[in-house]
N, C-alpha and C. Protein backbone atom coordinates (compact mmCIF):
# COMPACT_ATOMS: atom_id res chain seq x y z
N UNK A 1 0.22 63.07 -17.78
CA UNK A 1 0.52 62.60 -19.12
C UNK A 1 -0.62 61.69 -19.58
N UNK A 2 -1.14 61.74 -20.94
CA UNK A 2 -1.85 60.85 -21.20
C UNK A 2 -1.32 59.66 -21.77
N UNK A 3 -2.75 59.03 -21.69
CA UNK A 3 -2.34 57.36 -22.74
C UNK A 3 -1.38 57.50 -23.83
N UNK A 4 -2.26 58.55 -24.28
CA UNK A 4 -1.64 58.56 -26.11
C UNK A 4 -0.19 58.84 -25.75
N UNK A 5 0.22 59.87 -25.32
CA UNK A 5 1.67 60.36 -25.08
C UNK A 5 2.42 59.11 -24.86
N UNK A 6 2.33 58.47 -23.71
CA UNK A 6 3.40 57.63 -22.92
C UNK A 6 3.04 56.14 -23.98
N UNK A 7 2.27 56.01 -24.91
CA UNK A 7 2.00 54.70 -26.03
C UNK A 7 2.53 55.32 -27.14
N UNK A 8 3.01 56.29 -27.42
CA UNK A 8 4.13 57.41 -28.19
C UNK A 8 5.33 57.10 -28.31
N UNK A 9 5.32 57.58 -26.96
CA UNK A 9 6.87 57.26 -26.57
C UNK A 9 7.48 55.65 -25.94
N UNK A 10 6.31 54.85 -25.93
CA UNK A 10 7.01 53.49 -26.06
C UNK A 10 7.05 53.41 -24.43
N UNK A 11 5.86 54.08 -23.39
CA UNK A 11 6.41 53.80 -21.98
C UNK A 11 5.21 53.28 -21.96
N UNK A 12 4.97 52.03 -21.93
CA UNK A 12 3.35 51.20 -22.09
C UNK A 12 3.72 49.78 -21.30
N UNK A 13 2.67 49.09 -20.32
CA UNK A 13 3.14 47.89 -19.98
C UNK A 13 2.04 47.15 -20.19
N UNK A 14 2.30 46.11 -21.04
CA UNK A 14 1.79 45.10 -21.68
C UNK A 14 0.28 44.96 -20.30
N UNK A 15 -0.45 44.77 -20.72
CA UNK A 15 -1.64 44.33 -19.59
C UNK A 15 -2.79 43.46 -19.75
N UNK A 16 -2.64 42.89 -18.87
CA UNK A 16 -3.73 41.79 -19.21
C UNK A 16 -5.03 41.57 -19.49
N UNK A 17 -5.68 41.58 -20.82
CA UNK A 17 -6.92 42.16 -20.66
C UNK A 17 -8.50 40.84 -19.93
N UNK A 18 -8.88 41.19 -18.87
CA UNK A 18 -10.06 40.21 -18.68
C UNK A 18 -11.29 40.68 -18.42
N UNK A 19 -12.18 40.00 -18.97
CA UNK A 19 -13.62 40.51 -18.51
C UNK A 19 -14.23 40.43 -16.41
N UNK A 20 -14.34 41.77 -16.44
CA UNK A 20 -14.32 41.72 -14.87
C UNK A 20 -15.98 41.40 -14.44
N UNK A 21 -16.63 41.08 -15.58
CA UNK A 21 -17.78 40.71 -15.40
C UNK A 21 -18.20 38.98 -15.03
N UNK A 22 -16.13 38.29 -15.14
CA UNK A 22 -16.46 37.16 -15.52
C UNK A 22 -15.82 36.27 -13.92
N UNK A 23 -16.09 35.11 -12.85
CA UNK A 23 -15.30 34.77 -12.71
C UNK A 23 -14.22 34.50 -13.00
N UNK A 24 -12.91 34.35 -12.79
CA UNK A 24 -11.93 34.28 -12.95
C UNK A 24 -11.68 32.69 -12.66
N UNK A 25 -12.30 31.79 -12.23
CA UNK A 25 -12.17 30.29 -11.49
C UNK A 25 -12.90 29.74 -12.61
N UNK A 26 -14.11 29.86 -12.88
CA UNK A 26 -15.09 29.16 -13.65
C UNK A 26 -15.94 30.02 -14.58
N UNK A 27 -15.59 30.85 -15.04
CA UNK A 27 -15.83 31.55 -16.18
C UNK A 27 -16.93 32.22 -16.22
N UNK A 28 -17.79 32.29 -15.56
CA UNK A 28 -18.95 32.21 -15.50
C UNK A 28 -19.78 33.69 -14.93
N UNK A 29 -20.50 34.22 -15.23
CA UNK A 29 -21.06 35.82 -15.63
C UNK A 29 -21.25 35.86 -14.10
N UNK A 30 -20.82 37.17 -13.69
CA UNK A 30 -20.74 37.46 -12.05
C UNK A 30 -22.28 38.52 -12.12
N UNK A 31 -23.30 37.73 -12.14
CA UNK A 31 -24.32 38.85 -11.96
C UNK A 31 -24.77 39.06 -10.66
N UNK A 32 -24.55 38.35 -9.69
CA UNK A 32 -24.71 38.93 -8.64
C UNK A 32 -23.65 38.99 -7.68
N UNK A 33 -23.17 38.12 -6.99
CA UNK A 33 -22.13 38.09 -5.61
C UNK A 33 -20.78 38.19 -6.19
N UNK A 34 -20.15 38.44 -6.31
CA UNK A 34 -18.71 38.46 -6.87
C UNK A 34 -17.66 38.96 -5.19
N UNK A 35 -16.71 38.08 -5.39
CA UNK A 35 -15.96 38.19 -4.20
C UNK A 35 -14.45 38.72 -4.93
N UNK A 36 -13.63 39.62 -4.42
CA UNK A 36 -12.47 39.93 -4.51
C UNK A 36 -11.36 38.82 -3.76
N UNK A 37 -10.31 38.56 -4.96
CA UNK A 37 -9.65 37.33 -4.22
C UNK A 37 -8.46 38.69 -3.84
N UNK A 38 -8.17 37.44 -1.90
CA UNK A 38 -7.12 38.30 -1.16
C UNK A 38 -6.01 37.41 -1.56
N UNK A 39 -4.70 38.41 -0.94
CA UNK A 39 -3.57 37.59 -1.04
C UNK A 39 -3.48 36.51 -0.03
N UNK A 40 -2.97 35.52 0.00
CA UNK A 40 -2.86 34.65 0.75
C UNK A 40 -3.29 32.88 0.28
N UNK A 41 -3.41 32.12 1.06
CA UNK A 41 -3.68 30.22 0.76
C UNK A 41 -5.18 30.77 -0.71
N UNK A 42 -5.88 31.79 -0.33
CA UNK A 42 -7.25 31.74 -1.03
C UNK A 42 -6.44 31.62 -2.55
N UNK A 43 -5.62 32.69 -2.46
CA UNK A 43 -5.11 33.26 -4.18
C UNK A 43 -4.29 32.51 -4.51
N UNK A 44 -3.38 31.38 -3.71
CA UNK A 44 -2.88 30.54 -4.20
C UNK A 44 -3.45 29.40 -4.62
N UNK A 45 -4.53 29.09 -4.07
CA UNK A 45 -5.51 27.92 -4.30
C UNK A 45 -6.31 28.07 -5.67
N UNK A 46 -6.53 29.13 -5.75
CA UNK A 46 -7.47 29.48 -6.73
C UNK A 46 -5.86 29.91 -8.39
N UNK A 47 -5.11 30.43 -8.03
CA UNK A 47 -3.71 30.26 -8.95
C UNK A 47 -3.33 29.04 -9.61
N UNK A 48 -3.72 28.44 -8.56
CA UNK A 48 -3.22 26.61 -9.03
C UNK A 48 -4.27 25.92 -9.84
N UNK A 49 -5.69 26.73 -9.48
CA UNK A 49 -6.64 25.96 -9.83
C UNK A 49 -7.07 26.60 -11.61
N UNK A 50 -6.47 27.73 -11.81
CA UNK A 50 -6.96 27.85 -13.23
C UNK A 50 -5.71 28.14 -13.98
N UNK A 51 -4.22 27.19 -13.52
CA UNK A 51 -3.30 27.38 -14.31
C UNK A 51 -3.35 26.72 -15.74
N UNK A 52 -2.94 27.51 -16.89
CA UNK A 52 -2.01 28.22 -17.04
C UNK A 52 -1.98 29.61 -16.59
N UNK A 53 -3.29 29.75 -16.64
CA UNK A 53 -3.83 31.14 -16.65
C UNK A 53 -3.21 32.04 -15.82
N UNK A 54 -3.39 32.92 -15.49
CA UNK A 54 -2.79 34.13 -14.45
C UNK A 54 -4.35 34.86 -13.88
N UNK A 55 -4.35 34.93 -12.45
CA UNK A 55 -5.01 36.06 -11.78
C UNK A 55 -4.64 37.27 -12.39
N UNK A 56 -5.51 37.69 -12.95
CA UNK A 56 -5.47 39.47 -13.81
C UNK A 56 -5.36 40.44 -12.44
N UNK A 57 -4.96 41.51 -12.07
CA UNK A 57 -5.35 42.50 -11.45
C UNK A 57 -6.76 43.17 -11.18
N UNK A 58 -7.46 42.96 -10.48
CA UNK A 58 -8.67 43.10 -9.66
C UNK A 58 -9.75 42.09 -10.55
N UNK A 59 -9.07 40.95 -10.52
CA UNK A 59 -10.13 39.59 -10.78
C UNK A 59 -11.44 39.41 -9.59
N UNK A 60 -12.17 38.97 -10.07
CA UNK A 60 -13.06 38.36 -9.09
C UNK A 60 -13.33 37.35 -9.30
N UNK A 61 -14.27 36.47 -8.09
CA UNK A 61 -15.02 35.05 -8.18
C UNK A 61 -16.13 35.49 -7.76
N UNK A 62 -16.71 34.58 -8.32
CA UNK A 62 -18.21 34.02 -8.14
C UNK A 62 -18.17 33.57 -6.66
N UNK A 63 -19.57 33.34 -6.01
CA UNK A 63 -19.84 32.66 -4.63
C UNK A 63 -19.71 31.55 -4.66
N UNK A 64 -19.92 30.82 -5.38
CA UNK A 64 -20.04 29.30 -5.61
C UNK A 64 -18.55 29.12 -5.22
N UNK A 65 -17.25 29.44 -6.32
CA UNK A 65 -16.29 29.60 -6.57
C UNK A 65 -15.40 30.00 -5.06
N UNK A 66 -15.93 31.14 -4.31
CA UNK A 66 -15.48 31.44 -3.01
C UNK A 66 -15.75 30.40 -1.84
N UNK A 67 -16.82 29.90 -2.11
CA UNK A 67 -17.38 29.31 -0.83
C UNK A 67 -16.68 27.88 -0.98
N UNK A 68 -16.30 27.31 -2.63
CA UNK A 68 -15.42 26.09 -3.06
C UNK A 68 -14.19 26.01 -2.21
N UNK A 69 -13.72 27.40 -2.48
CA UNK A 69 -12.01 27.82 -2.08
C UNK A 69 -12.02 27.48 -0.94
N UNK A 70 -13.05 27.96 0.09
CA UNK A 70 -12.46 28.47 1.60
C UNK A 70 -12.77 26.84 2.19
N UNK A 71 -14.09 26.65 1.42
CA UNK A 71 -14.08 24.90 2.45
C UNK A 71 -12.98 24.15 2.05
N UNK A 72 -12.67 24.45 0.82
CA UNK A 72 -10.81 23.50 0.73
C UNK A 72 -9.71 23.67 1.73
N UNK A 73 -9.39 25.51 1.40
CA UNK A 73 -8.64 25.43 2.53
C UNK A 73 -8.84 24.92 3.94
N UNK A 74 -9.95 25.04 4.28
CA UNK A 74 -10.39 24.81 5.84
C UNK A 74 -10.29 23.60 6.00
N UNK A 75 -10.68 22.91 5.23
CA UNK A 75 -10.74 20.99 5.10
C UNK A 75 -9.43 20.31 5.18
N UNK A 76 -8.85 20.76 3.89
CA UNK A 76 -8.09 20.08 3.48
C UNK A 76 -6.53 20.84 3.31
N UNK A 77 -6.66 22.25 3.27
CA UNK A 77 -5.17 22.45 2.83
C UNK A 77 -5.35 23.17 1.76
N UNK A 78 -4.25 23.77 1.18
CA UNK A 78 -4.29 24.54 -0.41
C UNK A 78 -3.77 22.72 -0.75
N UNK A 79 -4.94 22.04 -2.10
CA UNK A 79 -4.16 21.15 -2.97
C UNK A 79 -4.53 21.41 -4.66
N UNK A 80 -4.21 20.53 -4.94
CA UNK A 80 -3.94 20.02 -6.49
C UNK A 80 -5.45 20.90 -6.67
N UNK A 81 -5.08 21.15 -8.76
CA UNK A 81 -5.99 21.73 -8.77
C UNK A 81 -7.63 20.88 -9.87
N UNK A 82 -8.41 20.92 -9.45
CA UNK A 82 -9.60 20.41 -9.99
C UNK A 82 -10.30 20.25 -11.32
N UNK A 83 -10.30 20.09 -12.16
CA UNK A 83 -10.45 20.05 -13.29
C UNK A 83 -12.01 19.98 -13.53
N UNK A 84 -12.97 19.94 -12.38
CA UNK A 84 -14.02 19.92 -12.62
C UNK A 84 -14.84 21.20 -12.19
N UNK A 85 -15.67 21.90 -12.79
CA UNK A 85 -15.83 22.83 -13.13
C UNK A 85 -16.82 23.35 -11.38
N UNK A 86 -16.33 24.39 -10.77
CA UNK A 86 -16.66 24.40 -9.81
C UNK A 86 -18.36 25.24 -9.24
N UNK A 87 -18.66 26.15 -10.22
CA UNK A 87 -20.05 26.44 -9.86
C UNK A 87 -20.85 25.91 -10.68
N UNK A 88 -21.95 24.64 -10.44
CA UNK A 88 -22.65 23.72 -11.08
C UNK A 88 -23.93 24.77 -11.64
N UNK A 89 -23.96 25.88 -11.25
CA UNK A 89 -24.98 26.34 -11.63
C UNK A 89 -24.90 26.93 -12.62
N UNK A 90 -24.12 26.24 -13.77
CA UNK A 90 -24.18 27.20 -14.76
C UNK A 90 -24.09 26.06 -16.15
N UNK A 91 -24.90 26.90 -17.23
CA UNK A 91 -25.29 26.16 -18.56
C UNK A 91 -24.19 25.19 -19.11
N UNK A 92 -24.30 23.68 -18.98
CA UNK A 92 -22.95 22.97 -19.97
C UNK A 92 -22.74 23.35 -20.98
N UNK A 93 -23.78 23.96 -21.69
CA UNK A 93 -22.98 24.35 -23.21
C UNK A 93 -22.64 25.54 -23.47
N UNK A 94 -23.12 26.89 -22.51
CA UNK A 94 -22.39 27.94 -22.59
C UNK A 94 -21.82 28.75 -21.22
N UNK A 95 -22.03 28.17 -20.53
CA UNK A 95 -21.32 28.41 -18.97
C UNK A 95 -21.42 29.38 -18.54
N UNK A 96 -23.11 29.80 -18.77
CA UNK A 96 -23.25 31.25 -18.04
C UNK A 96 -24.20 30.70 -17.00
N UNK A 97 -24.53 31.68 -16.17
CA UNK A 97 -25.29 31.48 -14.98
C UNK A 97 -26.49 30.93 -14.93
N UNK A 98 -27.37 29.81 -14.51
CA UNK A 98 -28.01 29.47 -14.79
C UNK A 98 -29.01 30.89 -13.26
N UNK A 99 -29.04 31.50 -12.84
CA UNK A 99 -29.79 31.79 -11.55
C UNK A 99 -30.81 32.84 -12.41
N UNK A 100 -32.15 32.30 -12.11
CA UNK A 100 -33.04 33.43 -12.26
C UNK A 100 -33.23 32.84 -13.88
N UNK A 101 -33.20 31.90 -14.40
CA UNK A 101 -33.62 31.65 -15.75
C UNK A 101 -34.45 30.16 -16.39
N UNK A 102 -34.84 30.06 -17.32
CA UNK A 102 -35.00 28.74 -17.27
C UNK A 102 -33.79 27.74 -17.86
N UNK A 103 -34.24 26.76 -17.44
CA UNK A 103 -33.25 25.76 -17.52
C UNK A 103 -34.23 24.32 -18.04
N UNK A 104 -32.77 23.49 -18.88
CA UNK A 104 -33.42 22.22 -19.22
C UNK A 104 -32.48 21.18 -18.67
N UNK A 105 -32.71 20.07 -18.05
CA UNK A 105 -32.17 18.80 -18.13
C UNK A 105 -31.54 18.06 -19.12
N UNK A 106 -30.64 17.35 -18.97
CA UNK A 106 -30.22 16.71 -20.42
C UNK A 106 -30.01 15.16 -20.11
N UNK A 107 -31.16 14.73 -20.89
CA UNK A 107 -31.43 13.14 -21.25
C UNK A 107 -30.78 12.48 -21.72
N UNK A 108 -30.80 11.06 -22.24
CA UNK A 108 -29.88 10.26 -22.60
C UNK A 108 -30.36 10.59 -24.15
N UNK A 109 -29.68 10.55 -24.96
CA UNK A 109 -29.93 10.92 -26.71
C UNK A 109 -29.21 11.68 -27.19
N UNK A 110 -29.67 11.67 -28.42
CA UNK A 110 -28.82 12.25 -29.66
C UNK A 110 -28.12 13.66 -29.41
N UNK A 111 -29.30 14.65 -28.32
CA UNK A 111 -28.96 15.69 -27.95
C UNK A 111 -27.90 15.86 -26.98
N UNK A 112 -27.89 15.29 -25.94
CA UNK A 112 -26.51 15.14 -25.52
C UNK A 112 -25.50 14.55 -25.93
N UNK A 113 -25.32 13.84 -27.02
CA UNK A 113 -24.34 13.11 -27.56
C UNK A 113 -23.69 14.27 -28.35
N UNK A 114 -24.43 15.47 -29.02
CA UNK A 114 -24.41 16.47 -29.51
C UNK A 114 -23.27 17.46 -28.54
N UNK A 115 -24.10 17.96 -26.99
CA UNK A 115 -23.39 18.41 -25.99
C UNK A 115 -22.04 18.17 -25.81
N UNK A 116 -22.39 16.42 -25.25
CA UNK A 116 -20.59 16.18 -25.04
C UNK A 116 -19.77 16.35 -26.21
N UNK A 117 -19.89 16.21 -27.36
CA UNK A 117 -18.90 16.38 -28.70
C UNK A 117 -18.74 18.22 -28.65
N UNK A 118 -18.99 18.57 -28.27
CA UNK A 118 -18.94 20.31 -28.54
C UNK A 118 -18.02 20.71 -27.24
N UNK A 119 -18.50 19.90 -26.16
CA UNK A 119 -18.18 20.93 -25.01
C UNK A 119 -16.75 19.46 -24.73
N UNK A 120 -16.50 18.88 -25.61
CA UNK A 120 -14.88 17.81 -25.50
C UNK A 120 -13.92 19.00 -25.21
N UNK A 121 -13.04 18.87 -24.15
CA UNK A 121 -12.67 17.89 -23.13
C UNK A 121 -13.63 18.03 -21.89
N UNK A 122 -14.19 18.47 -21.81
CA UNK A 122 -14.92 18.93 -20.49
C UNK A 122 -15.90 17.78 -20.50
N UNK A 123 -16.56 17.61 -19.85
CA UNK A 123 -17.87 16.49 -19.40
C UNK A 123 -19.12 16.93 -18.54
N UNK A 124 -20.05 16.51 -18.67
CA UNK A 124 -21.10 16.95 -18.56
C UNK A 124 -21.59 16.18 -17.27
N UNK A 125 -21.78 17.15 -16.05
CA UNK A 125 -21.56 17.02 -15.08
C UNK A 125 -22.65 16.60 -14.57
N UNK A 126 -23.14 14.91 -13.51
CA UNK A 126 -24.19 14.64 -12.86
C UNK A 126 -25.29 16.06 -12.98
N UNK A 127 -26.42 16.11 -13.26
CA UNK A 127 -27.36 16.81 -13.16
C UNK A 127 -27.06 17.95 -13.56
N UNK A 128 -25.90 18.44 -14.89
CA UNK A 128 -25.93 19.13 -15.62
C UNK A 128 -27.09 19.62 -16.32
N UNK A 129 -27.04 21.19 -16.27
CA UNK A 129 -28.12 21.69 -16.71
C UNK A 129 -27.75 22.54 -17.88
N UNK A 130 -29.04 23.21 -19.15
CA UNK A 130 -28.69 24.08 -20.31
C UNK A 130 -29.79 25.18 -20.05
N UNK A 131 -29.43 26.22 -20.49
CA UNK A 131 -30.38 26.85 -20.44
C UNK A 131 -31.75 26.55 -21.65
N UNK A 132 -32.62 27.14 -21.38
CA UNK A 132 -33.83 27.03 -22.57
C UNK A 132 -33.66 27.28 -24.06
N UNK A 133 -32.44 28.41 -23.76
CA UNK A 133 -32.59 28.83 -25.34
C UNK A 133 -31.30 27.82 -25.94
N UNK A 134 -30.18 27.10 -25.04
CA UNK A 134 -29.28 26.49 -25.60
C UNK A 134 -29.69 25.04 -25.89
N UNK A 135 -31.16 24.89 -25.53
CA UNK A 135 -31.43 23.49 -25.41
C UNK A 135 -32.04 23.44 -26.55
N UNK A 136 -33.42 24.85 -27.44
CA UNK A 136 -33.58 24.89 -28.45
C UNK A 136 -32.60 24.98 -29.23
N UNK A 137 -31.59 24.95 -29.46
CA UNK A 137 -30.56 25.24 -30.66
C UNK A 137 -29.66 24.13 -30.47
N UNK A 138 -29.77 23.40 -29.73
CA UNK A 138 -29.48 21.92 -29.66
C UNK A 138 -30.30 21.03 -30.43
N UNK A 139 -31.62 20.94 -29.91
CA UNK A 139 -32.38 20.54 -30.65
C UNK A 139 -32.63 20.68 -32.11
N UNK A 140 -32.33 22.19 -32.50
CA UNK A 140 -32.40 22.40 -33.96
C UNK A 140 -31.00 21.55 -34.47
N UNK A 141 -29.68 21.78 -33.54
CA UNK A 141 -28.78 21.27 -34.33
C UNK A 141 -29.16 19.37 -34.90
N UNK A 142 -29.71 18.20 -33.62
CA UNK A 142 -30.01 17.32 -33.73
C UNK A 142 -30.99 17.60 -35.50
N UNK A 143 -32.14 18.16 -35.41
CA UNK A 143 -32.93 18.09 -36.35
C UNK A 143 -32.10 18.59 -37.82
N UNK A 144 -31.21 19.40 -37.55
CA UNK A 144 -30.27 19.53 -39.12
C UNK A 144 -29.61 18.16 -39.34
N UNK A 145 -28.85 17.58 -38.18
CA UNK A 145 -27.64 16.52 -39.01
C UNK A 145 -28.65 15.55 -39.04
N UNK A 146 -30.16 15.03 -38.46
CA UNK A 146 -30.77 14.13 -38.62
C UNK A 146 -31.50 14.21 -40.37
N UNK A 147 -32.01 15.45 -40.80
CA UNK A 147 -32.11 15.84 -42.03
C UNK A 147 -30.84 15.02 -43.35
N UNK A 148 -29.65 15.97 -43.02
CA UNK A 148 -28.63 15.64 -44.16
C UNK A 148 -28.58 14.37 -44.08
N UNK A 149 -28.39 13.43 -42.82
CA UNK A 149 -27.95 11.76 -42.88
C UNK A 149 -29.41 11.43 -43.57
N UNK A 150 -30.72 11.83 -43.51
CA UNK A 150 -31.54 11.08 -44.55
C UNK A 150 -31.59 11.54 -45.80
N UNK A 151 -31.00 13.02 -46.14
CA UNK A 151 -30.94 12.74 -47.33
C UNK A 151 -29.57 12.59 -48.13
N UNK A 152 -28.34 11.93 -47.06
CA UNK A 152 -27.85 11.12 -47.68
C UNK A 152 -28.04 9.70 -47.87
N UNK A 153 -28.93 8.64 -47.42
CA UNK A 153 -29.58 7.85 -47.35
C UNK A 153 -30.50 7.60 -48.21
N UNK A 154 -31.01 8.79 -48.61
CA UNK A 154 -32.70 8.38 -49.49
C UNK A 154 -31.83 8.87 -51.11
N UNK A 155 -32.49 7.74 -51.88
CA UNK A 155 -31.53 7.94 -53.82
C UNK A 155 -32.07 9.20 -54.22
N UNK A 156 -31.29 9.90 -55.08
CA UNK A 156 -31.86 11.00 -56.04
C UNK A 156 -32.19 10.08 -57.67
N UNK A 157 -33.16 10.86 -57.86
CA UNK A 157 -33.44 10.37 -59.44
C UNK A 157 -32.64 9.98 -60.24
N UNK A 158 -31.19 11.25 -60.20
CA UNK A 158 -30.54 10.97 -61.21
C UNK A 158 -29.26 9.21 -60.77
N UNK A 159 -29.43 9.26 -59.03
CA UNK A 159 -28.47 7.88 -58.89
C UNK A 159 -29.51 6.80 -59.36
N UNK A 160 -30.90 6.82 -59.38
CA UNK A 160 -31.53 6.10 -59.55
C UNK A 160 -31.17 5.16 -60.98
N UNK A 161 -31.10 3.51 -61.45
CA UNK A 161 -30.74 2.88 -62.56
C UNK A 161 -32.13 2.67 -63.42
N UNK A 162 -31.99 2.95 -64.85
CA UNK A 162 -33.48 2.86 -65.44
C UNK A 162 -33.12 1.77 -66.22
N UNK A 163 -33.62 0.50 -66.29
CA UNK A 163 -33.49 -0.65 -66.97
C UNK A 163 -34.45 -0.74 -68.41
């Protein structure tokens, strides 16, 4: 029977749609190592750790993300889940992979003040990195709102008073 038929007749089960290109833990573009989560402490650890959400059917993680999981369990136990974003190697402002690209640092200034307001609630992690091209379009954004605040600042002719 096909799709069409049995979405016809109303025999369809709702399904979850996710990008299988993406970790499932930390969002983040699986271009190279991607691990299949098993059943067991791993899939519960990692369940807890991106609730609300739901493990989709044939989710994957990242290495970073795997190698996070298993030293937890081994350490410590399945616990509470982390709120801090677990593979560091990836862009604060768009959370793709930083491997194999360039990358920028982010200084104290206007430009990160920029970062953290965009990427609120999240925080910008010790030795957080952006990629090159997110750091130019950071920068352009700094150079637009630095623009409008001077020329809301500097008089136009017509506010100007002629005595």
């Amino acid at each position: 029977m096909s799709n069409d038929s049995a979405l016809a007749r109303g025999d369809h089960k709702l399904q979850h749609c996710h990008d299988s290109n993406v970790c499932v833990s930390c969002r983040t573009s699986l271009f190279r190592c991607a691990h299949s989560i098993p059943e067991g402490a791993e899939r519960q650890y990692i369940a807890e750790t991106i609730t609300p959400r739901e493990i989709p059917e044939g989710a994957l993680i990242c290495f970073a993300c795997w190698v996070h999981t298993w030293r937890t369990i081994q350490q410590q136990g399945i616990i509470a889940a982390s709120t801090v974003v677990m593979n560091m190697n990836v862009c604060v402002w768009c959370r793709w992979s930083l491997a194999q690209t360039h990358s920028h640092s982010i200084p104290e200034g206007p430009e990160r003040t920029i970062i953290t307001e965009t990427i609120y609630p999240r925080e910008i992690p010790p030795g957080g990195l952006v990629f090159y091209a997110c750091w130019v379009a950071i920068c352009k954004n700094v150079e637009h709102a630095t623009r409008i605040e001077d020329n809301r600042q500097t008089p136009t002719p017509s506010s100007l008073h002629q005595d």
